[in-house]
Structures are given as C-alpha cells and as structure tokens.
Protein backbone atom coordinates (compact mmCIF):
# COMPACT_ATOMS: atom_id res chain seq x y z
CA UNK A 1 3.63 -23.39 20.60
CA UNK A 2 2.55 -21.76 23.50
CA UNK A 3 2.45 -23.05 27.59
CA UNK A 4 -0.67 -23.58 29.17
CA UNK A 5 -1.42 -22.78 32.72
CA UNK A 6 -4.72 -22.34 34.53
CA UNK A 7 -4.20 -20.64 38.22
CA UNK A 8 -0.58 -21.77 37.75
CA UNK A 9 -1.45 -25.38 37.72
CA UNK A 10 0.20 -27.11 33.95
CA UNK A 11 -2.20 -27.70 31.49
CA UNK A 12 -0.37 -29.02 28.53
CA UNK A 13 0.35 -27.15 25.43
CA UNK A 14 -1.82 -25.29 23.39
CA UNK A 15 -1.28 -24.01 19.56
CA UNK A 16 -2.79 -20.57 18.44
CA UNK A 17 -1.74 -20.06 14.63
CA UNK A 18 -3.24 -17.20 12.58
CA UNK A 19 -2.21 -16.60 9.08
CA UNK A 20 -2.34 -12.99 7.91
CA UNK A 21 -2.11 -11.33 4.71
CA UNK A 22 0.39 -8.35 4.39
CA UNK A 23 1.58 -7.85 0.93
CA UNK A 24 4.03 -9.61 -1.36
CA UNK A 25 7.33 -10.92 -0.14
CA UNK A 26 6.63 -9.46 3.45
CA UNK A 27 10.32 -9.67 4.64
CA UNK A 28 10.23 -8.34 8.46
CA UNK A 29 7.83 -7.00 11.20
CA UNK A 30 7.72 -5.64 14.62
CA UNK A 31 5.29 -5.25 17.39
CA UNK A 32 3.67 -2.42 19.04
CA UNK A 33 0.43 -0.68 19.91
CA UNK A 34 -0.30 1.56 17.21
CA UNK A 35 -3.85 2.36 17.76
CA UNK A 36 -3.21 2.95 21.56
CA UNK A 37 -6.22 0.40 22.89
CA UNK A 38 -3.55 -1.98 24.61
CA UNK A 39 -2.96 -4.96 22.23
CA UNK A 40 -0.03 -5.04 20.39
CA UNK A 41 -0.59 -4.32 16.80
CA UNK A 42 2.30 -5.28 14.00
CA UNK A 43 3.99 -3.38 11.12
CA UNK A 44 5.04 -5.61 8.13
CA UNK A 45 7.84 -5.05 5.19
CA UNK A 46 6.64 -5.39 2.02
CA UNK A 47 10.10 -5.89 0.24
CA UNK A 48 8.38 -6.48 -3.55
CA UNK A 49 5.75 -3.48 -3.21
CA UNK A 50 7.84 -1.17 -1.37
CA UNK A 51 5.21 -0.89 1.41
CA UNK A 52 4.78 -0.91 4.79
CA UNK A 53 1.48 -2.35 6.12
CA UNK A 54 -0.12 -1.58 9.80
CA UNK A 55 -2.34 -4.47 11.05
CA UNK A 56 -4.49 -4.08 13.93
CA UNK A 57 -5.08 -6.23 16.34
CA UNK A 58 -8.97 -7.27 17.30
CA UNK A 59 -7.80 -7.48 21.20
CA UNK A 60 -7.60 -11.62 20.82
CA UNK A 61 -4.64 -11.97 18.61
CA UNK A 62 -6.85 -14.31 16.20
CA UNK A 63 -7.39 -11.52 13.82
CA UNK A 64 -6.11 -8.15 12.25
CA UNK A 65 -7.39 -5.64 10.16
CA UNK A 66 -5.39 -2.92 7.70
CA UNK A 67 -4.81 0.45 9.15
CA UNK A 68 -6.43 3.25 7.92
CA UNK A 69 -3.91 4.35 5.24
CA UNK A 70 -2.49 1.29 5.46
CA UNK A 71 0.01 0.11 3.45
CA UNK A 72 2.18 2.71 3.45
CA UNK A 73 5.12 3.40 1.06
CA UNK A 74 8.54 3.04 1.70
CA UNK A 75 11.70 3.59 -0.34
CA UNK A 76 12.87 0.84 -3.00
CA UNK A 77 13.50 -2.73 -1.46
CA UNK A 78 12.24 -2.12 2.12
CA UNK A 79 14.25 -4.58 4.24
CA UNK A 80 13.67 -4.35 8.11
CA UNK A 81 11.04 -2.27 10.44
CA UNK A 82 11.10 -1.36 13.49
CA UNK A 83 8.71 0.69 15.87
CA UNK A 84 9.35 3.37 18.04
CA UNK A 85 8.19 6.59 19.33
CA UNK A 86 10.60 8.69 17.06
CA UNK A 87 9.70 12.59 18.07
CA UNK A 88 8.78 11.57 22.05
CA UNK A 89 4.88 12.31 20.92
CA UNK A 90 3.53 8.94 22.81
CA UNK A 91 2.68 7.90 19.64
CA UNK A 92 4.74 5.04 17.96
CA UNK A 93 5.78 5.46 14.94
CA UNK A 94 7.82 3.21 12.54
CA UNK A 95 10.94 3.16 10.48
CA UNK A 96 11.82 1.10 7.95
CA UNK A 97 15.21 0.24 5.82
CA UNK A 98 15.45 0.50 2.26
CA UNK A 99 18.24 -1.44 0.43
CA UNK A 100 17.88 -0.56 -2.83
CA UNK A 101 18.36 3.05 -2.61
CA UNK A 102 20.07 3.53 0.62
CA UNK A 103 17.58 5.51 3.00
CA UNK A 104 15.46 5.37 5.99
CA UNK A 105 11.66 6.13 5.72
CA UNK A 106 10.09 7.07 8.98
CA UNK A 107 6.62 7.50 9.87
CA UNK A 108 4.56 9.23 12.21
CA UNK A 109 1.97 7.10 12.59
CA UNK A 110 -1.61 7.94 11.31
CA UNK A 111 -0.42 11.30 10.57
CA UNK A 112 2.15 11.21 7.26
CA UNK A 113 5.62 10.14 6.73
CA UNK A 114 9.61 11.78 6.01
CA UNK A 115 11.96 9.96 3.60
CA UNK A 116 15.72 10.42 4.86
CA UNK A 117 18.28 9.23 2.26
C-alpha cells in the first residue's frame, strides 16, 4: 500500500503490485542500483538453484528485466543477500550466504565473482 499525495495535498491510497519472476524458492533480496542509471535495481536468492539473479529496473518500478549474466551462482543453499560496494570501486556488488556449505560468495558486479568458504 502506498500514500498518495499530489503537491502535498492527501489523495487517498494507491496500490502498485508487480509480480516478478526470479527463480525457484527465491528466499531473500535487497535493493540497489546496479546498472548505475538511478533506479534501484534488486538482487534475489535463489535458495533451490543456488543462484543469485540481478533484475533491472525499467525506471517505473512496474517492470524488470534479467541482468546480463544474470542469474549468477552461488554456493549450496543460498540463504540471504545483501548489496554493497565491497572493494570501494563505486560499483555495488553483492554477497550472498550459503547454508549448506558454510561460505560467502561475493560478487563484483558485471565483472565475475570470489567464493570464500
């Protein structure tokens, strides 16, 4: 549910739902602007696949398209994401969890990925 205002006067409430696909069992996501044009993008854990997958935003929120490489693998029984610009590059990046076999995959967005376990 989101607020409505128009030049701060109330409007009532509005509803904007979009369903998007991801992969199976997509367990967690986070936000961010991955593609660097100002809309914030999201990263989604695939927990079944063991994939990541990058979805770009079209600049209205109403629609998002698979990265380029998108999804991307992870370590068995990814569990939780989250974004962040890992080397300082101004490039965000993404790490993810991975229960079943006790690491952290982390990767440099658009450019490959490390596996720490």
């Amino acid at each position: 549910m989101l607020l409505a205002f128009s030049d701060m006067v109330w409007q009532g409430f509005s509803t904007l739902s979009t369903t998007l696909t991801a992969g199976d069992f997509s367990i967690a996501l986070d936000a961010s602007d991955f593609d660097g044009d100002g809309d914030n993008d999201l990263v989604v854990v695939n927990h079944l696949t063991n994939n990541a997958s990058v979805l770009l935003n079209n600049g209205t929120g109403t629609a998002f398209t698979p990265a380029l490489g998108s999804p991307n693998p992870t370590g068995n029984g990814p569990t939780d994401v989250v974004a962040i610009n890992v080397e300082g590059d101004c490039d965000v990046d993404f790490a993810v969890s991975n229960e079943d076999d006790d690491s952290v995959t982390v990767h440099d967005f658009g450019i490959g990925s490390d596996r720490l376990g």
